[in-house]
PDB file of N, CA and C in Angstrom:
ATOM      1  N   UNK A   1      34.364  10.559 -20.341  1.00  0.00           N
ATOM      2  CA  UNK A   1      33.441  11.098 -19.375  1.00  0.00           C
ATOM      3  C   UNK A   1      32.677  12.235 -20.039  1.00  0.00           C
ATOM      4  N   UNK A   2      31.482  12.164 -19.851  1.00  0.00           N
ATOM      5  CA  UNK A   2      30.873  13.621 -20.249  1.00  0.00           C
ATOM      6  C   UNK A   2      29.576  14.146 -19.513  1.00  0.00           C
ATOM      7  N   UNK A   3      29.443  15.226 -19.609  1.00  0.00           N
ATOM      8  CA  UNK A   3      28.888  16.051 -19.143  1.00  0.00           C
ATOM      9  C   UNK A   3      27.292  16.099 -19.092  1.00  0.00           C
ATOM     10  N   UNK A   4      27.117  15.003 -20.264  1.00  0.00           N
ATOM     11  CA  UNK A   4      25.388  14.960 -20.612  1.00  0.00           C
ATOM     12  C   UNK A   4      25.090  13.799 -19.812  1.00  0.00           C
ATOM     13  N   UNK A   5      23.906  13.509 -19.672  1.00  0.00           N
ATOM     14  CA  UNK A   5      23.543  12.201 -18.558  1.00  0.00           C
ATOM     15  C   UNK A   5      23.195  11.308 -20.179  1.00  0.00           C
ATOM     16  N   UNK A   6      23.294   9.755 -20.142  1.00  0.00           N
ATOM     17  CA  UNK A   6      23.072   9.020 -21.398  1.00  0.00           C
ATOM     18  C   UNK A   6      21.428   8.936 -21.129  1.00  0.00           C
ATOM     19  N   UNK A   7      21.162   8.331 -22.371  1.00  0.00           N
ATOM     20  CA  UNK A   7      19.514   8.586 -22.577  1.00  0.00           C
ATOM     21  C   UNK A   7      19.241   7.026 -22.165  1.00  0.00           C
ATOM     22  N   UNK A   8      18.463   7.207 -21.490  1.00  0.00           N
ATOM     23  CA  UNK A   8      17.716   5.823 -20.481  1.00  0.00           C
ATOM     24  C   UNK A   8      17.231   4.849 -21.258  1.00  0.00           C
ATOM     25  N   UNK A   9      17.412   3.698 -21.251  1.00  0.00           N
ATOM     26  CA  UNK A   9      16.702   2.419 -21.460  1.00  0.00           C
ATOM     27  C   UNK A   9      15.829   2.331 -21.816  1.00  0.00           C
ATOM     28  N   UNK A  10      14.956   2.284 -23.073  1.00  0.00           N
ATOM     29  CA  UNK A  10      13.457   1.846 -23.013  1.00  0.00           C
ATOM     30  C   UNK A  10      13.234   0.517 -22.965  1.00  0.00           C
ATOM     31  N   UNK A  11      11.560   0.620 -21.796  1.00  0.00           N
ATOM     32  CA  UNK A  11      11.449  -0.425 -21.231  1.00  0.00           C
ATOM     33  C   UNK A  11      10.228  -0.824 -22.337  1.00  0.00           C
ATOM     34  N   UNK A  12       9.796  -2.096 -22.204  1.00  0.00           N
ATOM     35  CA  UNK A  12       8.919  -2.671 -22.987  1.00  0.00           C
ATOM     36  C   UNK A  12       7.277  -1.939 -22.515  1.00  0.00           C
ATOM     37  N   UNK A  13       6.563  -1.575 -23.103  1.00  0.00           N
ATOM     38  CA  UNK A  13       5.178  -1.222 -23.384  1.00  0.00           C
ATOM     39  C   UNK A  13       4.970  -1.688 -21.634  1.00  0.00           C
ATOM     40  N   UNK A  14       4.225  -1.729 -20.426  1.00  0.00           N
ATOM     41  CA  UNK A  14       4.056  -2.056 -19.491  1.00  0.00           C
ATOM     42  C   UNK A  14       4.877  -2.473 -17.989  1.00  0.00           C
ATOM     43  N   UNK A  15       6.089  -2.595 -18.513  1.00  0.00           N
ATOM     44  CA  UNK A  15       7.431  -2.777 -17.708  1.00  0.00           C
ATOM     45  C   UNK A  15       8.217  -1.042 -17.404  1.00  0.00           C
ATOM     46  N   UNK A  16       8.714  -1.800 -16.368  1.00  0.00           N
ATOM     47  CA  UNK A  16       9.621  -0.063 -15.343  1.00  0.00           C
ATOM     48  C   UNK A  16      10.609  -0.232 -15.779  1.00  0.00           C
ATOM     49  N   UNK A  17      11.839   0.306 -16.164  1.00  0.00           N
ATOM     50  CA  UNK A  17      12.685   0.327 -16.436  1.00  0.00           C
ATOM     51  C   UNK A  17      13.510   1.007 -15.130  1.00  0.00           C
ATOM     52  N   UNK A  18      14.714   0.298 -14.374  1.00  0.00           N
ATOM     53  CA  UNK A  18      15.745   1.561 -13.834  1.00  0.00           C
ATOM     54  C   UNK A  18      16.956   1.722 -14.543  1.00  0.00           C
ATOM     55  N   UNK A  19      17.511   3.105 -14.798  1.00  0.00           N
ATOM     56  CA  UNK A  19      18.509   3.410 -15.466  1.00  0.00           C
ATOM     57  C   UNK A  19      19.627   3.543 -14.103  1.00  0.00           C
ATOM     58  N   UNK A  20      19.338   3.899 -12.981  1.00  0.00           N
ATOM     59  CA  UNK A  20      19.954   4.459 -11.655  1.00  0.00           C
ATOM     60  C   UNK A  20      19.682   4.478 -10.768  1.00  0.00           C
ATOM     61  N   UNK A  21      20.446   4.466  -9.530  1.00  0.00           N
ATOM     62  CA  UNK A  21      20.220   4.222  -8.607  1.00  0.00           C
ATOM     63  C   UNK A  21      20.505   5.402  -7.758  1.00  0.00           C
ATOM     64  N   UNK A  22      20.517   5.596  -6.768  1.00  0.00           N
ATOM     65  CA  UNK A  22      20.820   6.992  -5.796  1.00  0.00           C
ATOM     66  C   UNK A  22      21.629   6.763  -4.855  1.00  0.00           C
ATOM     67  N   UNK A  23      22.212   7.507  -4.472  1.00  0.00           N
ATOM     68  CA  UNK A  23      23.629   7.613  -3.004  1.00  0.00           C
ATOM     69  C   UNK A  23      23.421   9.048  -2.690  1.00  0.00           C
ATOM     70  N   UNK A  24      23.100   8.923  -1.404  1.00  0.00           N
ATOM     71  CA  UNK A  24      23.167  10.526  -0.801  1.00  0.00           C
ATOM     72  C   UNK A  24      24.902  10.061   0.022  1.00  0.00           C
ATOM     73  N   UNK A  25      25.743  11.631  -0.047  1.00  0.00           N
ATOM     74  CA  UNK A  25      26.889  10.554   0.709  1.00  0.00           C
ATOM     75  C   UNK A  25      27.530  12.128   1.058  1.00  0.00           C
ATOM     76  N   UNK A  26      27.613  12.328   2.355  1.00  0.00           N
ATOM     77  CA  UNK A  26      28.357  13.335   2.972  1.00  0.00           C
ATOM     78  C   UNK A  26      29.943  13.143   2.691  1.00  0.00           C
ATOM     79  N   UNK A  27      30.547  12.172   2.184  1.00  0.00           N
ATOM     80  CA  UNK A  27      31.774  11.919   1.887  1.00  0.00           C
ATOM     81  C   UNK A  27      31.722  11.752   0.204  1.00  0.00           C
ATOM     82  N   UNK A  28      31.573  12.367  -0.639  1.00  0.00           N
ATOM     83  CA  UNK A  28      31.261  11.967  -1.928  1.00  0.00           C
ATOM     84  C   UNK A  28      32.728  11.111  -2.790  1.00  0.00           C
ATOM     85  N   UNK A  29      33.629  11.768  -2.227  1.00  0.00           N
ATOM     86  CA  UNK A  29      34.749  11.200  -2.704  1.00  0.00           C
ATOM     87  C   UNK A  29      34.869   9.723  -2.173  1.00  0.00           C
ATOM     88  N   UNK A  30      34.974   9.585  -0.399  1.00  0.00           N
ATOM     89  CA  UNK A  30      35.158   8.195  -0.341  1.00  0.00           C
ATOM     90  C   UNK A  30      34.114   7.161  -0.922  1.00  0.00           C
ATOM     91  N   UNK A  31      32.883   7.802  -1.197  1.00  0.00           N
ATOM     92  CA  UNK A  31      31.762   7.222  -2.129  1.00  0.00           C
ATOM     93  C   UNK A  31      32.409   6.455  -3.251  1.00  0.00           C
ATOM     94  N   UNK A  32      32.979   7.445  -3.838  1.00  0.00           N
ATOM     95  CA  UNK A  32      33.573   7.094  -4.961  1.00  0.00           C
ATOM     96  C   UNK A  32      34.901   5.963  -5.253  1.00  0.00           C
ATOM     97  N   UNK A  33      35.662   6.601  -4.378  1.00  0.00           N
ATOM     98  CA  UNK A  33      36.415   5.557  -4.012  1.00  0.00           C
ATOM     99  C   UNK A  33      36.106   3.978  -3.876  1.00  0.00           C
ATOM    100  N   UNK A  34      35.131   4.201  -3.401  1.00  0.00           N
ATOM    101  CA  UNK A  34      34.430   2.836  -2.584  1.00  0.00           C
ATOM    102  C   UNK A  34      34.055   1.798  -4.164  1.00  0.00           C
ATOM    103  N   UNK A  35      33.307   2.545  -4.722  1.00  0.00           N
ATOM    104  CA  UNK A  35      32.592   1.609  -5.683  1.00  0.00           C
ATOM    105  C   UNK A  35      33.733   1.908  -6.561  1.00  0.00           C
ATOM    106  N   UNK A  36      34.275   2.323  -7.098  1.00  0.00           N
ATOM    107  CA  UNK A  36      35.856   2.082  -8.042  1.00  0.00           C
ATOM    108  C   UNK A  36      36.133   0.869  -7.236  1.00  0.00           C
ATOM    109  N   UNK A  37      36.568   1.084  -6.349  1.00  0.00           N
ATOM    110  CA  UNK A  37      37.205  -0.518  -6.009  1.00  0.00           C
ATOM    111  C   UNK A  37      36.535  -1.649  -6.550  1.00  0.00           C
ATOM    112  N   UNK A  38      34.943  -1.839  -6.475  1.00  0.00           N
ATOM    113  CA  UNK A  38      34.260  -2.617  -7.288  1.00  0.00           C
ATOM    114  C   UNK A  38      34.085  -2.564  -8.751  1.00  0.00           C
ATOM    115  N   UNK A  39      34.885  -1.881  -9.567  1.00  0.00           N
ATOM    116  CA  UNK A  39      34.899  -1.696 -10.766  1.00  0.00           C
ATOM    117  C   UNK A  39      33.789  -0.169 -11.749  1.00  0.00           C
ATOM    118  N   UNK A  40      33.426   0.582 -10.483  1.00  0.00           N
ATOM    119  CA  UNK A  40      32.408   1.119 -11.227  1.00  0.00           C
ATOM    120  C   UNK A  40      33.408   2.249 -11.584  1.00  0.00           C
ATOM    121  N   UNK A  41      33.084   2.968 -13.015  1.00  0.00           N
ATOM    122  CA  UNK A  41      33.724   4.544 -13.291  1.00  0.00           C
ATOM    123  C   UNK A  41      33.281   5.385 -13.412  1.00  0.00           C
ATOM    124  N   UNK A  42      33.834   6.550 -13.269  1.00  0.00           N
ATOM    125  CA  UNK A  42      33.489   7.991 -13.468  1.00  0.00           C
ATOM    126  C   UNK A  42      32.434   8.273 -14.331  1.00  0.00           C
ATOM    127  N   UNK A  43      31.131   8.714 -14.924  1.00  0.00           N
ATOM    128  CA  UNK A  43      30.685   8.418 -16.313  1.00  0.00           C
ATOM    129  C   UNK A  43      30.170   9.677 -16.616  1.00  0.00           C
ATOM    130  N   UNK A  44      29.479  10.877 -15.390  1.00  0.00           N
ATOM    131  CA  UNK A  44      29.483  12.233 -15.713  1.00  0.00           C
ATOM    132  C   UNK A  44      29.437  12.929 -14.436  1.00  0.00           C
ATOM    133  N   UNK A  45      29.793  13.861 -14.699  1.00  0.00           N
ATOM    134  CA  UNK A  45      29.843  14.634 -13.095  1.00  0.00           C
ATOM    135  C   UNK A  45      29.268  16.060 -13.219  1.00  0.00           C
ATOM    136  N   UNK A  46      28.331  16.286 -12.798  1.00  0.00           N
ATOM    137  CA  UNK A  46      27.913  17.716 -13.356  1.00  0.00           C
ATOM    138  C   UNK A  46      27.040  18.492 -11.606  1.00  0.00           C
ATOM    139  N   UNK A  47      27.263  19.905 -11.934  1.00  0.00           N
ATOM    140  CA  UNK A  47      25.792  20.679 -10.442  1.00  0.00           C
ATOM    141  C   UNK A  47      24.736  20.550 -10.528  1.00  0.00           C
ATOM    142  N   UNK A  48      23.992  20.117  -9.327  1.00  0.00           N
ATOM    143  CA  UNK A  48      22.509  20.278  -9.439  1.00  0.00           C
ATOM    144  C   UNK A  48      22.571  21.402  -8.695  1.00  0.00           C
ATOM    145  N   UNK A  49      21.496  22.185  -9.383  1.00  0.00           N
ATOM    146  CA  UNK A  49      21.217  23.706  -8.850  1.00  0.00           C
ATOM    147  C   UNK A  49      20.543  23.885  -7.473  1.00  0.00           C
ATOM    148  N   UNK A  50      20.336  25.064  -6.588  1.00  0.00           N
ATOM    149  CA  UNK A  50      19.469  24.919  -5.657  1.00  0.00           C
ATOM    150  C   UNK A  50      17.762  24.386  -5.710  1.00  0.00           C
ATOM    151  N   UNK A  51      17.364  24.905  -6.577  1.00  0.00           N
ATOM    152  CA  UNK A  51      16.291  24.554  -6.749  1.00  0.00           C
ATOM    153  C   UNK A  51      15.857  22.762  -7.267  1.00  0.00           C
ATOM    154  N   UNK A  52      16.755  22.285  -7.765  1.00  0.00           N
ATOM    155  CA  UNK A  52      16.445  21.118  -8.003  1.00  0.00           C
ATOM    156  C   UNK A  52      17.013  20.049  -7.149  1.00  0.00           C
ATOM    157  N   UNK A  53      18.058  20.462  -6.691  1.00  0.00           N
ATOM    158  CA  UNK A  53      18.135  19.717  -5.045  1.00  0.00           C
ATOM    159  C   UNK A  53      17.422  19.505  -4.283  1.00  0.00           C
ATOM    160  N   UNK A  54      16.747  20.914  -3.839  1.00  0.00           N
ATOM    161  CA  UNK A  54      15.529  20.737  -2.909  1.00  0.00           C
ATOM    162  C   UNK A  54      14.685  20.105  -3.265  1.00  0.00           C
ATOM    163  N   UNK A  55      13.692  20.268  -4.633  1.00  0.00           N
ATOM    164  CA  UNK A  55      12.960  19.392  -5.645  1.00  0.00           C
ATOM    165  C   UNK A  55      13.320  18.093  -5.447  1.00  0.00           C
ATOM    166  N   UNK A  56      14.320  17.308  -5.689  1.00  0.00           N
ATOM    167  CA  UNK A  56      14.427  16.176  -5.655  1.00  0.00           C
ATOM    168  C   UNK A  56      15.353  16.102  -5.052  1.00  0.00           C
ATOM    169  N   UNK A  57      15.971  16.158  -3.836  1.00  0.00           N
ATOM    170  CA  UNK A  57      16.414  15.600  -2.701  1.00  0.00           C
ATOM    171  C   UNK A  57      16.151  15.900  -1.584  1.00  0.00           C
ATOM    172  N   UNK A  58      15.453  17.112  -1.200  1.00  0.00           N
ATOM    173  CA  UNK A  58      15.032  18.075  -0.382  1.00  0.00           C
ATOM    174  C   UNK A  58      16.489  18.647   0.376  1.00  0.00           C
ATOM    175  N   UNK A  59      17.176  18.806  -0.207  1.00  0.00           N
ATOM    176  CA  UNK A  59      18.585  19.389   0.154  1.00  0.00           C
ATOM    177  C   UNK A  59      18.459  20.792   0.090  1.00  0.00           C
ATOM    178  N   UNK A  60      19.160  21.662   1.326  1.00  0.00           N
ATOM    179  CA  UNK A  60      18.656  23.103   1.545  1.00  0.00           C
ATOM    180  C   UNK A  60      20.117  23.605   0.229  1.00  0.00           C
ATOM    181  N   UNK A  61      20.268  23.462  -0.235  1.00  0.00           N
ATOM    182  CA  UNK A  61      21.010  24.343  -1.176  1.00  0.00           C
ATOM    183  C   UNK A  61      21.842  23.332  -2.346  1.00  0.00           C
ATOM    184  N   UNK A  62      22.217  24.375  -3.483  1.00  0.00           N
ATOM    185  CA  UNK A  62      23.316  23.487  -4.696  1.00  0.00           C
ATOM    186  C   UNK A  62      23.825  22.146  -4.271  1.00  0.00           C
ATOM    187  N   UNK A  63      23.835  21.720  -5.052  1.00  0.00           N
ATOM    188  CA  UNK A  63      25.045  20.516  -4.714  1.00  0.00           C
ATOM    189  C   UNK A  63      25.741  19.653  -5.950  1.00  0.00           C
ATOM    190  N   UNK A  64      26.466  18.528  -6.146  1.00  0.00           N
ATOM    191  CA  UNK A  64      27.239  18.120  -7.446  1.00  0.00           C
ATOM    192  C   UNK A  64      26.566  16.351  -7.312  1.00  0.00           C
ATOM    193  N   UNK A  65      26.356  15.925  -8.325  1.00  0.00           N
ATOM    194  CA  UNK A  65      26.329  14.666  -8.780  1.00  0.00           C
ATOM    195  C   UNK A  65      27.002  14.393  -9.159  1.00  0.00           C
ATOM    196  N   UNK A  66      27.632  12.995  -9.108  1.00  0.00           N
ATOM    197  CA  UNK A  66      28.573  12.233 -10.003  1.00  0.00           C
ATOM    198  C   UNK A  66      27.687  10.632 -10.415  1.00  0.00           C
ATOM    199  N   UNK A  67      27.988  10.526 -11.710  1.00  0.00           N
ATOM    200  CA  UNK A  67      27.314   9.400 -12.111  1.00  0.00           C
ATOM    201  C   UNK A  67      28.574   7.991 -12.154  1.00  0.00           C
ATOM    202  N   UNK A  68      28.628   6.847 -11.882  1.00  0.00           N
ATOM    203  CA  UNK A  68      29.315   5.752 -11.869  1.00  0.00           C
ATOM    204  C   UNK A  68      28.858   4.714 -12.602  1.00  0.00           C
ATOM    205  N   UNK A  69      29.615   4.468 -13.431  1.00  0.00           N
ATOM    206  CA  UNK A  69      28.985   2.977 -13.994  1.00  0.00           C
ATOM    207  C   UNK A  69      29.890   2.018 -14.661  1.00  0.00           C
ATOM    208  N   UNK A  70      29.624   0.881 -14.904  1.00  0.00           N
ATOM    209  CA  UNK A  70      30.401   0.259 -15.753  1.00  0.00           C
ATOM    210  C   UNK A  70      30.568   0.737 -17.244  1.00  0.00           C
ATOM    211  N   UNK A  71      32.034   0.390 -17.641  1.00  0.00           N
ATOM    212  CA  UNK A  71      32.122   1.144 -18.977  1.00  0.00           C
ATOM    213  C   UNK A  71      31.607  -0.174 -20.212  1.00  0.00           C
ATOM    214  N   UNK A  72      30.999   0.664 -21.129  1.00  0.00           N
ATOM    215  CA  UNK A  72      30.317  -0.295 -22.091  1.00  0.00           C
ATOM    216  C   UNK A  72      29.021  -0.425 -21.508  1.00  0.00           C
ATOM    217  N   UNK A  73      28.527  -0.200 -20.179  1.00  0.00           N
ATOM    218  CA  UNK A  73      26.913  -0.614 -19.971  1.00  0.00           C
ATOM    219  C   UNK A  73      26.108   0.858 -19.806  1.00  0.00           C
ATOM    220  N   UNK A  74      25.244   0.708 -20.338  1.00  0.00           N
ATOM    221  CA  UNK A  74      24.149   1.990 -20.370  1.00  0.00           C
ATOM    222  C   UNK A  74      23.643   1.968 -19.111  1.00  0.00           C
ATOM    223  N   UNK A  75      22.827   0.978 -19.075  1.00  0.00           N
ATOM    224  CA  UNK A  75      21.770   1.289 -17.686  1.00  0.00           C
ATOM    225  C   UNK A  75      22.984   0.051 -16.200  1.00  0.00           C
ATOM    226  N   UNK A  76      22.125   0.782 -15.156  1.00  0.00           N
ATOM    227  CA  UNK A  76      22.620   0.174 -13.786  1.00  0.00           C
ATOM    228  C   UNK A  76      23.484   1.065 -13.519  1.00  0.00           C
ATOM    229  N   UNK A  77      23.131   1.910 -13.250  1.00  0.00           N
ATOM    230  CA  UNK A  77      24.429   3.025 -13.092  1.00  0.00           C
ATOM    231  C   UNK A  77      24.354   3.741 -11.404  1.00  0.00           C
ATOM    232  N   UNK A  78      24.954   4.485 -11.128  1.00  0.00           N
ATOM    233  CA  UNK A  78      24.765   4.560  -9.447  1.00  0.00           C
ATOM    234  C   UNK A  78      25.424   6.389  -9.743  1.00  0.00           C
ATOM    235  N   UNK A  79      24.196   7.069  -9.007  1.00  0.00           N
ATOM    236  CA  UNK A  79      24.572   8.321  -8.912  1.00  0.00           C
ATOM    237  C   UNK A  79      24.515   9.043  -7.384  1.00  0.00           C
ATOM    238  N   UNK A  80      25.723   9.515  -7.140  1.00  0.00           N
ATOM    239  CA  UNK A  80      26.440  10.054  -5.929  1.00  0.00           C
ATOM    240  C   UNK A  80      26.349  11.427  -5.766  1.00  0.00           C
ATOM    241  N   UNK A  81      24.788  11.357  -4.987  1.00  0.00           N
ATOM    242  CA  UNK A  81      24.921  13.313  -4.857  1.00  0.00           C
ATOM    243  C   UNK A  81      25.213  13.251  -3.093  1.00  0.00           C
ATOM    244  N   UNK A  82      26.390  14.510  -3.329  1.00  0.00           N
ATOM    245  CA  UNK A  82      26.712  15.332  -1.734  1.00  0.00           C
ATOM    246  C   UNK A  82      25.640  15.653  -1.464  1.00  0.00           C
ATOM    247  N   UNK A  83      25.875  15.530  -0.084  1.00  0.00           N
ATOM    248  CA  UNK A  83      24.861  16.260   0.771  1.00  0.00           C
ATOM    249  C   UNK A  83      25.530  16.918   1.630  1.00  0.00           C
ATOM    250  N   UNK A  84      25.312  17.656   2.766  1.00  0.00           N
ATOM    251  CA  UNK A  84      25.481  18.880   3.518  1.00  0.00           C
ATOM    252  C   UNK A  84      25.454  18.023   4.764  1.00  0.00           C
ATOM    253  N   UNK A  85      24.824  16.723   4.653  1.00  0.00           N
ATOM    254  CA  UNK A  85      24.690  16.224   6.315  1.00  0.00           C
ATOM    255  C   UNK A  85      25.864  15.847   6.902  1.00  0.00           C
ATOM    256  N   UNK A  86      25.849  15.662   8.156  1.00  0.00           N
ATOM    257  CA  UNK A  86      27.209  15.206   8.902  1.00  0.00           C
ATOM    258  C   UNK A  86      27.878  13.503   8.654  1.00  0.00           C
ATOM    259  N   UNK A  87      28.679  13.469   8.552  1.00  0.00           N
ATOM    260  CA  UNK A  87      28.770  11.746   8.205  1.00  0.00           C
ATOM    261  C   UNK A  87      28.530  11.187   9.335  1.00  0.00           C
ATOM    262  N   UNK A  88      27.868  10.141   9.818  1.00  0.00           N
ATOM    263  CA  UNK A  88      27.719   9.247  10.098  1.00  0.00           C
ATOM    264  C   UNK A  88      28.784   8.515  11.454  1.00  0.00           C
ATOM    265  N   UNK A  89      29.038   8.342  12.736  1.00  0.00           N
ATOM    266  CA  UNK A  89      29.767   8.057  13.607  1.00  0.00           C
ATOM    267  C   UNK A  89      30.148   5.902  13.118  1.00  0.00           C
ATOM    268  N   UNK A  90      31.019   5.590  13.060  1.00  0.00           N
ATOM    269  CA  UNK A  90      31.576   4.902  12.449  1.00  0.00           C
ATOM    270  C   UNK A  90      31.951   3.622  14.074  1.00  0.00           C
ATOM    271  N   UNK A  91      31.398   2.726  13.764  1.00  0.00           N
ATOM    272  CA  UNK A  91      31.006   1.718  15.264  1.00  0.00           C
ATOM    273  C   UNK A  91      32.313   0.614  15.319  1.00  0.00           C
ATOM    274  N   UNK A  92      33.392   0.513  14.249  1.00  0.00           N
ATOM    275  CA  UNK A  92      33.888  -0.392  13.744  1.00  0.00           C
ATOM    276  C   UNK A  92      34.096  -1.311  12.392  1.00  0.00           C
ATOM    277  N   UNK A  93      32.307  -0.972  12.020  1.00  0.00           N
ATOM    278  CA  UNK A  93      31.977  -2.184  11.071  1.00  0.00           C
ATOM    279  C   UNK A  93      32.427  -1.447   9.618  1.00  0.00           C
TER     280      UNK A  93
END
């Protein structure tokens, strides 16, 4: 596991490349939990500061990312930032 994010995919001259995907998740752990069960792992876990939360999540303060991915694959990776919101009322499903 480490601390640096891996350096993204280059995509061909005219093509998008995604390296990641996003999870906002008031439960970050059962987040995690969740996709481990599907095989994904730990791959870096580091703070996003206040200012760049808000910047790119519009989140009123700090918060932590965790990155998940399969081991051995660079790109397709799924990153799990907390949020501050309330979870979600749960219907059964």
């Amino acid at each position: 596991m480490s601390d640096q994010p891996a350096a993204p995919a280059q995509a061909p001259a005219g093509q998008v490349s995604v390296d990641s995907v996003l999870v906002g998740s008031s439960s970050p752990s059962a987040t995690i939990d969740f996709f481990g069960a599907l095989g994904l792992t730990e791959v870096a876990r580091r703070p996003v500061g206040a200012e760049a939360a808000a910047t790119l999540y519009g989140l009123p303060g700090a918060t932590e990312e965790v990155v998940l991915g399969v081991e051995g694959v660079t790109t397709g990776r799924l990153r799990v930032v907390a949020t501050p919101l309330p979870q979600a009322e749960r219907d059964g499903f």
